[in-house]
Protein backbone atom coordinates (compact mmCIF):
# COMPACT_ATOMS: atom_id res chain seq x y z
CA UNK A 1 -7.44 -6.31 -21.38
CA UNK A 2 -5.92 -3.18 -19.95
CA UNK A 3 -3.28 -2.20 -22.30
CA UNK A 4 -2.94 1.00 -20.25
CA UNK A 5 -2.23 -0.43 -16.60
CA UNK A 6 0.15 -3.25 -18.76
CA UNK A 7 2.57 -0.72 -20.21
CA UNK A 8 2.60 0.75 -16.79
CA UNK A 9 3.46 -2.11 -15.20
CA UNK A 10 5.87 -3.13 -17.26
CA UNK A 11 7.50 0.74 -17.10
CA UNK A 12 7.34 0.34 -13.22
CA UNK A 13 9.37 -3.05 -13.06
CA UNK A 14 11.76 -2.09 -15.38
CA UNK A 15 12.65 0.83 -13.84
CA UNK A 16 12.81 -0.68 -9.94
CA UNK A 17 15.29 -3.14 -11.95
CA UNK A 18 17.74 -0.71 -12.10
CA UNK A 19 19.54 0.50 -9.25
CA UNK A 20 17.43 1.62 -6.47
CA UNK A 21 18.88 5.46 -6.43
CA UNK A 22 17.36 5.72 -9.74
CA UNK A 23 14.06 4.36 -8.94
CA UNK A 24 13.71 6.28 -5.80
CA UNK A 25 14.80 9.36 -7.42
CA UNK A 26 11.52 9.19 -10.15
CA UNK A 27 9.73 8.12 -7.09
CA UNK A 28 10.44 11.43 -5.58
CA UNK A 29 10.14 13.43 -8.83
CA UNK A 30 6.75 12.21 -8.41
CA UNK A 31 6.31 12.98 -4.60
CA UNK A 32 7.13 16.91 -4.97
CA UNK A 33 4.37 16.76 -8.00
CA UNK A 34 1.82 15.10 -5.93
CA UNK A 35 2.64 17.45 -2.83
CA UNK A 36 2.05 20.55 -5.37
CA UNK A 37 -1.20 19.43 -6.36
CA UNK A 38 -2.32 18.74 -2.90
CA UNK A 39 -1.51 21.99 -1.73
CA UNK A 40 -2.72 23.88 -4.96
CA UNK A 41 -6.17 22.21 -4.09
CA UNK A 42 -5.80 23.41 -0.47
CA UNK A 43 -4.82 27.41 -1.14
CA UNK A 44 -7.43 27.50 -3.88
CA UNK A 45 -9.92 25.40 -2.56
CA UNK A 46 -9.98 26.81 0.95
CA UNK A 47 -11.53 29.76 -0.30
CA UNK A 48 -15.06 28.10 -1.05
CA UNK A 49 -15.57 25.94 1.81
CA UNK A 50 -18.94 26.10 3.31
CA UNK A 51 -19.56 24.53 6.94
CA UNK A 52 -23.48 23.70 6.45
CA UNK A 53 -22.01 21.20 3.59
CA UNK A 54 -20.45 19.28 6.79
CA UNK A 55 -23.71 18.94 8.17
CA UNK A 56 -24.31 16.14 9.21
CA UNK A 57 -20.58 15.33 9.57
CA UNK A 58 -21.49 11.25 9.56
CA UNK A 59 -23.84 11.43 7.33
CA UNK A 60 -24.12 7.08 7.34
CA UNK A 61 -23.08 6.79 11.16
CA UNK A 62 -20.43 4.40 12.39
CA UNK A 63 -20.90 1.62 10.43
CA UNK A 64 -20.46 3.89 7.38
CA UNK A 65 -16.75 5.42 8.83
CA UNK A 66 -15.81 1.40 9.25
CA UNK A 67 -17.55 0.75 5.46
CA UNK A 68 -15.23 3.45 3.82
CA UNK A 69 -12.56 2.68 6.22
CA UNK A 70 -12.59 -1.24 4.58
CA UNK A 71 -13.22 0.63 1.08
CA UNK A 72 -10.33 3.03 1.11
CA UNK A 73 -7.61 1.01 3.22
CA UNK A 74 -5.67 0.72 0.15
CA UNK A 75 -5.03 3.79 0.53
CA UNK A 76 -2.69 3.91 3.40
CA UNK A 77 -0.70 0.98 1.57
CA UNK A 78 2.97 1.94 0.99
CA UNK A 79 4.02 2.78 3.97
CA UNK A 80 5.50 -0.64 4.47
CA UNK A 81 7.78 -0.56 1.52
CA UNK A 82 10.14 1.14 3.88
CA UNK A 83 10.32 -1.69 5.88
CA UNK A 84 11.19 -4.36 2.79
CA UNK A 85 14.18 -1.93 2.06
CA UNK A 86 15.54 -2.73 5.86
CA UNK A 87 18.34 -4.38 3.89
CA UNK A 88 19.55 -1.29 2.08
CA UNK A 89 19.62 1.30 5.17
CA UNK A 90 22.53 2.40 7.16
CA UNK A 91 20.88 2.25 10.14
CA UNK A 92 17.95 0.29 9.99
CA UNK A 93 16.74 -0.03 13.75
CA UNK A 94 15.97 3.89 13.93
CA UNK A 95 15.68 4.43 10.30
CA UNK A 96 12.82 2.30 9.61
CA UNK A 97 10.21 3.09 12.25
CA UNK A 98 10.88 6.56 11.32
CA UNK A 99 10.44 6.16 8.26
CA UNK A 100 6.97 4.34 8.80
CA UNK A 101 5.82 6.61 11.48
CA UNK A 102 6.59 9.50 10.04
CA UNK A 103 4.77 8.26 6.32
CA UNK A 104 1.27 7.52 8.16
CA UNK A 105 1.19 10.55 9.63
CA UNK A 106 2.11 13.09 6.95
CA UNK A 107 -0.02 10.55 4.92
CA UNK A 108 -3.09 10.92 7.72
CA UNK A 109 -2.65 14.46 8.21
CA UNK A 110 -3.17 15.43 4.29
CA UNK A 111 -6.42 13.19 3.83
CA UNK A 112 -7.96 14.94 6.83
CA UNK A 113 -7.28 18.36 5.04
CA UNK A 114 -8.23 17.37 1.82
CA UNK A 115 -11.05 15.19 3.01
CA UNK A 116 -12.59 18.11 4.89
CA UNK A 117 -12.25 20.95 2.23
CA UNK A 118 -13.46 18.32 -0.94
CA UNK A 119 -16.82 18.13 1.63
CA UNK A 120 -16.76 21.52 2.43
CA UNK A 121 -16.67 22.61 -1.29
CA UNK A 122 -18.77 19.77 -2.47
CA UNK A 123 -21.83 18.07 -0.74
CA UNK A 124 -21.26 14.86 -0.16
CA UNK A 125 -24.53 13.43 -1.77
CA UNK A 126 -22.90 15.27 -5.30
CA UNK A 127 -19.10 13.25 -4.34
CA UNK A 128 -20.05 9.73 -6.25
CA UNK A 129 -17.52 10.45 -9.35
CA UNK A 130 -14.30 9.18 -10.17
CA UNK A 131 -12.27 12.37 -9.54
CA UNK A 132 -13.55 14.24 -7.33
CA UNK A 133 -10.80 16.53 -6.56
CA UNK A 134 -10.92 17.97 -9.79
CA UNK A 135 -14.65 17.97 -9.88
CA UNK A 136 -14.69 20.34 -6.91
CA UNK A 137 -12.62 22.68 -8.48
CA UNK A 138 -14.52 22.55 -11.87
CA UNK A 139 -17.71 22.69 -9.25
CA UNK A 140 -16.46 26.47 -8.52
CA UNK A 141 -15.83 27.40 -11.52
CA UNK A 142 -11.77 26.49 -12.13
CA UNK A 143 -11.84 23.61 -14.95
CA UNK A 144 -8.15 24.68 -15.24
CA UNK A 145 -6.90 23.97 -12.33
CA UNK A 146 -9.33 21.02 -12.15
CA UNK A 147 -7.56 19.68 -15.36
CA UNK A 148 -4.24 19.95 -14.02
CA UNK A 149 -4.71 18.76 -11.22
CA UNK A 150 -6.84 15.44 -12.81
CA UNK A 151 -3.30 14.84 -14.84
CA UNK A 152 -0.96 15.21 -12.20
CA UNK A 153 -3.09 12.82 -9.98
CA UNK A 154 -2.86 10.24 -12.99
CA UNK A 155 1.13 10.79 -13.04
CA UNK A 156 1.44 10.78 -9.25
CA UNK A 157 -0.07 7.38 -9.38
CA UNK A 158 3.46 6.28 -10.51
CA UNK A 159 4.68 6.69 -7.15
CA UNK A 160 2.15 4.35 -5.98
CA UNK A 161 3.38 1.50 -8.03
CA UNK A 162 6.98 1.90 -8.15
CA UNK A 163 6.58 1.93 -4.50
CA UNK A 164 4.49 -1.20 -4.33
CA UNK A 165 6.62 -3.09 -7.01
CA UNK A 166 9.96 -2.40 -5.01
CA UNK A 167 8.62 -3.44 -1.66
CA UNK A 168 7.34 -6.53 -3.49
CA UNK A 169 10.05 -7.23 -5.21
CA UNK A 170 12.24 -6.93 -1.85
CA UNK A 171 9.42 -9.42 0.15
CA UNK A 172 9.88 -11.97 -2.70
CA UNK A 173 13.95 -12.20 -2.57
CA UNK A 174 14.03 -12.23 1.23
CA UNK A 175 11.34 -14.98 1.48
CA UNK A 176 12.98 -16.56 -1.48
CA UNK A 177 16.42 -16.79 1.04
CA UNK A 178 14.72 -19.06 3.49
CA UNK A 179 13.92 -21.60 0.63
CA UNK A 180 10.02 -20.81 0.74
CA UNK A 181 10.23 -19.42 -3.13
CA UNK A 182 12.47 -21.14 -5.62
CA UNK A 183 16.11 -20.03 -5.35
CA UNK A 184 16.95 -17.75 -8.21
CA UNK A 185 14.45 -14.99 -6.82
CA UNK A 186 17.39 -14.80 -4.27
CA UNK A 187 20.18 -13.82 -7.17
CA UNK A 188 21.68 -10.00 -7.35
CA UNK A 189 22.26 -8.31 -10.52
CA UNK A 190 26.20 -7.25 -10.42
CA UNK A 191 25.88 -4.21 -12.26
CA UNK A 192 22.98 -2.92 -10.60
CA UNK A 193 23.16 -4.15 -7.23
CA UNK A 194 19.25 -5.02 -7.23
CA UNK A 195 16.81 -8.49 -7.37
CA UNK A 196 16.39 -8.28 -10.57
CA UNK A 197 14.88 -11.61 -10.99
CA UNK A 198 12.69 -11.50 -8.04
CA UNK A 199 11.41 -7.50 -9.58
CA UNK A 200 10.48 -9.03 -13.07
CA UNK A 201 8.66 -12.19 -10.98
CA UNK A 202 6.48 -9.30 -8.95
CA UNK A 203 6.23 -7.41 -12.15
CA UNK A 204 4.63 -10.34 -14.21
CA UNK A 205 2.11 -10.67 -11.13
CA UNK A 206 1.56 -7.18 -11.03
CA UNK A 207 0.37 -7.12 -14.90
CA UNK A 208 -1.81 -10.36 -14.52
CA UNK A 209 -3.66 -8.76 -11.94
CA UNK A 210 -3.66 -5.08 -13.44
CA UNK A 211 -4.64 -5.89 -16.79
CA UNK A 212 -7.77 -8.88 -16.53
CA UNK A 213 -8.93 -8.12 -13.32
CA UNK A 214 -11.91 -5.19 -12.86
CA UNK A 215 -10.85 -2.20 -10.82
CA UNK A 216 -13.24 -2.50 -8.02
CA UNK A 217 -12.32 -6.33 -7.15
CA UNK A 218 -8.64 -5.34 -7.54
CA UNK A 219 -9.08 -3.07 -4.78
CA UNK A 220 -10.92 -4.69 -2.27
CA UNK A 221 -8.84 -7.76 -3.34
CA UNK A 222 -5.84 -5.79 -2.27
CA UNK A 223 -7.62 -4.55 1.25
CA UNK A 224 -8.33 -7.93 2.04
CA UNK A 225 -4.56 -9.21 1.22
CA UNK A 226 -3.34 -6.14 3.08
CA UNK A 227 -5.51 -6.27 6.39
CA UNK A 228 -4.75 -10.36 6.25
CA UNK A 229 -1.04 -10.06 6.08
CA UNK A 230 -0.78 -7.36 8.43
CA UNK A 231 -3.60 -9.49 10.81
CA UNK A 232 -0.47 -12.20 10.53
CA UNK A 233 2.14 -10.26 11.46
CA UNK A 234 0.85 -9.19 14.32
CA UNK A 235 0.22 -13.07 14.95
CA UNK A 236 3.63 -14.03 14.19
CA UNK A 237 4.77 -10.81 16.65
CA UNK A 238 3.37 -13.36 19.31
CA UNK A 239 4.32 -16.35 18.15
CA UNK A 240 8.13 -15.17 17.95
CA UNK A 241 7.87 -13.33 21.67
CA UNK A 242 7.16 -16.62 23.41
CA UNK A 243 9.29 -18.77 21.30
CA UNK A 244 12.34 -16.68 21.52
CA UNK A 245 11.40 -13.95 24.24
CA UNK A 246 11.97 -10.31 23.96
CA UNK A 247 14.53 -8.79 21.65
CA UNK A 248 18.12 -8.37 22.72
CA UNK A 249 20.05 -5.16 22.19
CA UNK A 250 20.25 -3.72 18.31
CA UNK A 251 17.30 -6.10 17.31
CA UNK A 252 14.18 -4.58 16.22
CA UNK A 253 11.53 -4.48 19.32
CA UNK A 254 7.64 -3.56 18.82
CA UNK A 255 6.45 -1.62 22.09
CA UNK A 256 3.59 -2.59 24.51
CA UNK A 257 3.79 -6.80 23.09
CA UNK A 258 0.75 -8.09 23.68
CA UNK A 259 -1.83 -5.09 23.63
CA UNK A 260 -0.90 -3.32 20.56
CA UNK A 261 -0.58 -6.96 18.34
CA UNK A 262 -3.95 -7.74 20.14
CA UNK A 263 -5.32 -4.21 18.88
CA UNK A 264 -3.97 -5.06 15.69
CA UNK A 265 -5.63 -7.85 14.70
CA UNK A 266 -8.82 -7.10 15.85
CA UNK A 267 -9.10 -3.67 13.74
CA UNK A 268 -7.97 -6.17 10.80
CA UNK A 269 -10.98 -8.54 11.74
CA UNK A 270 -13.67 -5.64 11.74
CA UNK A 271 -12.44 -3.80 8.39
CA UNK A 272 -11.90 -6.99 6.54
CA UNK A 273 -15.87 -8.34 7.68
CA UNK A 274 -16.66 -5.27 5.72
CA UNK A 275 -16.25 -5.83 2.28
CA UNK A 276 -18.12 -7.61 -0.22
CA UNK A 277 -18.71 -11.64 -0.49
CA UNK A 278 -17.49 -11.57 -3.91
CA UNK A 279 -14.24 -10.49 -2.29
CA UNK A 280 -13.97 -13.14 -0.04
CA UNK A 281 -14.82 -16.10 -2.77
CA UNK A 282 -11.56 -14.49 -4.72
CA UNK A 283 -9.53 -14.18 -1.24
CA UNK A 284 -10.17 -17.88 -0.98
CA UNK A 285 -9.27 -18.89 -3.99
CA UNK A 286 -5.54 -16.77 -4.09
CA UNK A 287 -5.14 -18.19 -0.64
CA UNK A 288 -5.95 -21.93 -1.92
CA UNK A 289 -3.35 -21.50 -4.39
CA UNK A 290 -0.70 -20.01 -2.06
CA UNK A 291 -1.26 -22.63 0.43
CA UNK A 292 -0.57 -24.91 -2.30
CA UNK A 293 2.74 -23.12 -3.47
CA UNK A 294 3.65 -23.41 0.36
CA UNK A 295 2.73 -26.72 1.39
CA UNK A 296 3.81 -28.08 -2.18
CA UNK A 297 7.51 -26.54 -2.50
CA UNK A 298 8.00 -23.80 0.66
CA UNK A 299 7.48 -25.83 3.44
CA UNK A 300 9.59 -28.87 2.09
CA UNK A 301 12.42 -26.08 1.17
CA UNK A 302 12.46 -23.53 4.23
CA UNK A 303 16.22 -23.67 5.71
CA UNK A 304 13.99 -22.94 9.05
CA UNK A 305 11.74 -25.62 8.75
CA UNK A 306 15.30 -28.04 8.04
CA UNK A 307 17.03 -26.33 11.53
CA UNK A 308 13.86 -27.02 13.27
């Protein structure tokens, strides 16, 4: 058992219990901290790039970009937590997709840069270790600021999760409205104004998974989950366009319906053929016992399903 990653967990959800100002405001504690370290790395490690190490600059070809592209997906993960706090915006319709737009491409930017001076420091061949930030630095001769920067990339982590757990919590209490989960995921703590019940659900999930499961089929577990439900939103984009048309004024509307859903789903297909079998046997067994949870109490519940 993890003990570690369960005392996180169990940090994280008790702390996106309380009122979301206070979680956000660690969450951005964090952010500045992680931004530091990012750009300490770049000023310092600018200095020792060396082109030839970029040579060849695909080193595995295409196949390999789509391979790591699978492998590191989680990566990009987050960026949708703004969209599970639609409810708690002023102005959601330009907020949001601001919000989300604006997150992938800081996010993008910054793991070009880094990307391109950790492989410019460090040849690639020498990259196969678990921080390898801090190894280029220690790799030119700065241990120090390779140790800082090792235990600021273990704090950062925080905003990770307490991002994750608060968009999950959010996706559990407004599926939990339709009837799909049972009801008292839908209840709102008075004094803090948050779900608390639906958080401590998501945060007894989160420290199942975190603290029996291995680290490498935890994360393509989570690509797989990721590029699936983002594969069916694009589906359900199209589903809801010819059942109810296109948006009326105010509503939220997704640009250039069917291409970019199309596009969608097929980069989903390719990235999630790429990972491992063993991946796949555990995809289909969380997605047997969802199917169950829906067909067995969501389906029979949904207010939806009842209009319909």
């Amino acid at each position: 058992v993890d003990l570690i990653a369960v005392f996180v967990v169990i940090f994280v959800t008790y702390i996106v219990s309380l009122e979301a100002k206070k979680a956000l405001r660690l969450n951005n504690i964090m952010v500045f901290v992680k931004f530091g370290i990012i750009a300490l790395f770049i000023v310092v490690g600018i200095f020792f790039v060396k082109p030839e190490n970029w040579q060849p600059f695909t080193p595995f070809g295409f196949s390999g970009v789509l391979d790591g592209a699978a492998l590191v997906f989680f990566a990009f993960l987050g960026f949708d937590s703004v969209a599970m706090a639609a409810e708690e915006v002023k102005e959601p319709q330009k907020d949001v997709p601001r919000g989300i737009i604006g997150s992938i491409l800081i996010a993008t930017a910054l793991y070009i840069v880094v990307t391109l001076i950790l492989t410019g420091i460090v040849p690639f061949t020498e990259l196969g270790v678990s921080d390898p930030v801090a190894f280029a630095m220690r790799y030119v001769g700065h241990g120090t600021i390779g140790a800082v920067i090792a235990v600021g990339a273990i704090l950062t982590l925080l905003t990770v999760t307490i991002s994750m757990m608060y968009s999950l919590a959010r996706l559990l209490f407004a599926v939990s409205k339709d009837g799909l989960l049972p009801k008292f995921m839908t209840e709102i703590d008075e004094k803090h104004r948050t779900p608390r019940k639906a958080t401590f659900v998501a945060g007894v999930a989160a420290l199942f998974f975190a603290g029996f499961f291995p680290l490498n089929i935890l994360a393509e577990l989570t690509n797989i989950v990721a590029l699936t439900y983002l594969m069916l939103v694009s589906l359900g984009l199209l589903k809801l366009r010819k059942m109810f048309g296109k948006p009326k004024a105010g509503e939220f509307k997704v640009p250039f319906v069917p291409i970019l859903p199309i596009i969608s789903i097929g980069t989903c297909l390719v990235l999630m053929l790429r990972l491992q079998p063993v991946t796949w046997i555990v995809f289909g067994i969380v997605t047997a016992i969802g199917l169950v949870i829906y067909f067995g109490y969501g389906y029979q519940h949904s207010k939806m399903n009842q209009q319909n």
